[in-house]
Protein backbone atom coordinates (compact mmCIF):
# COMPACT_ATOMS: atom_id res chain seq x y z
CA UNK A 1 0.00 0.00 0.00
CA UNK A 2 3.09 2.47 1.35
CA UNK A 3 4.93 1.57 -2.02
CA UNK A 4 2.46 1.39 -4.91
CA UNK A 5 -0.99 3.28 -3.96
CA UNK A 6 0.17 6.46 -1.30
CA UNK A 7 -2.48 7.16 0.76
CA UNK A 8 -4.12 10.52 0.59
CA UNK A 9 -2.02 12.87 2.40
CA UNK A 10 1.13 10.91 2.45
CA UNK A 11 3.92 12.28 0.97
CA UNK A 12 6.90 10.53 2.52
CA UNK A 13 9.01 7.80 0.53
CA UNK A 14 8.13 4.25 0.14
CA UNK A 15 8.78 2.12 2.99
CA UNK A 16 11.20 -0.93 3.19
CA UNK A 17 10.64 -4.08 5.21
CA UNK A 18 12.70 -2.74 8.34
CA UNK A 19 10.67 0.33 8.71
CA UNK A 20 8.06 0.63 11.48
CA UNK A 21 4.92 1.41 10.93
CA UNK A 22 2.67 2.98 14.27
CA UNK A 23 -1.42 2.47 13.73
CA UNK A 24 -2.88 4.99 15.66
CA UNK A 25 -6.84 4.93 14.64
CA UNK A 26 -8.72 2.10 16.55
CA UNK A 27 -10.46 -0.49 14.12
CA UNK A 28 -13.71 1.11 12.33
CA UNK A 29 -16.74 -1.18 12.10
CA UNK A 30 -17.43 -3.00 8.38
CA UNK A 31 -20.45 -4.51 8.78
CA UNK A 32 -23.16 -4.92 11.05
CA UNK A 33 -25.58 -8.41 10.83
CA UNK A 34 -28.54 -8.64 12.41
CA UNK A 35 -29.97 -12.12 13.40
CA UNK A 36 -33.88 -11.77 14.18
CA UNK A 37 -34.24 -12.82 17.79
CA UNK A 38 -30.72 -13.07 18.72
CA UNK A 39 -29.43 -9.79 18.13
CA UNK A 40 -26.27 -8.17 16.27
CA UNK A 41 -22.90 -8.73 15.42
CA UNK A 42 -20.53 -5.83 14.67
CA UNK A 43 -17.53 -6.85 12.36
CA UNK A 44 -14.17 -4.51 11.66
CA UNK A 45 -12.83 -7.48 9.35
CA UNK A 46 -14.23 -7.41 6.08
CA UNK A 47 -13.23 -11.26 5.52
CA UNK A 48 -14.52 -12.07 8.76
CA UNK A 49 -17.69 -10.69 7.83
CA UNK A 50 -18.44 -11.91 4.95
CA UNK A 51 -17.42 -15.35 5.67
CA UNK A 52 -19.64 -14.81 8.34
CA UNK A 53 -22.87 -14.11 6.53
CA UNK A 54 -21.73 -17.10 3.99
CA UNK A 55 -22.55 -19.73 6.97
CA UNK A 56 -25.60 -17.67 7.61
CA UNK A 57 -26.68 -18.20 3.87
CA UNK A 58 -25.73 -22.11 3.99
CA UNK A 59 -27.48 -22.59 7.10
CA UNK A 60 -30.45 -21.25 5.79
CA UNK A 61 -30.54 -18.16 8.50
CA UNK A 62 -32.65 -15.12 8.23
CA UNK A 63 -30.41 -11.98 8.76
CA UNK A 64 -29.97 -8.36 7.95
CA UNK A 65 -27.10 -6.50 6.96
C-alpha cells in the first residue's frame, strides 16, 4: 500500500521491510448483521464478515445487513 498506492495525504518515501509502521486509529466497524431474535454482530474485518454471513446463507438463517 506504502509503495504502490500512497495514501491521501502521504507524501513521505516508500517504505522498506525494516521500517516501522505505528497504527494509531482504533479499528472502524465493516459490517453490522442482524440475526432476528438473537441480536447483532458488529464486524471490523471485512473477511470475517463476509465469511460470516456465507454460513448464515448455507445454514439457511434469516439476517440483515
Amino acid at each position: 500500500m506504502f509503495n504502490l498506492n500512497h495514501p491521501e495525504g502521504y507524501h513521505g518515501r516508500s517504505l522498506s521491510v525494516s521500517d516501522v509502521v505505528e497504527v494509531i486509529d482504533p479499528p472502524k466497524i465493516v459490517g453490522v448483521v442482524e440475526i432476528p431474535g438473537v441480536g447483532e454482530r458488529n464486524f471490523t474485518d471485512f473477511l470475517e464478515y463476509t465469511s460470516f454471513q456465507e454460513t448464515l446463507r448455507q445454514q439457511d438463517t434469516d439476517y440483515k445487513v
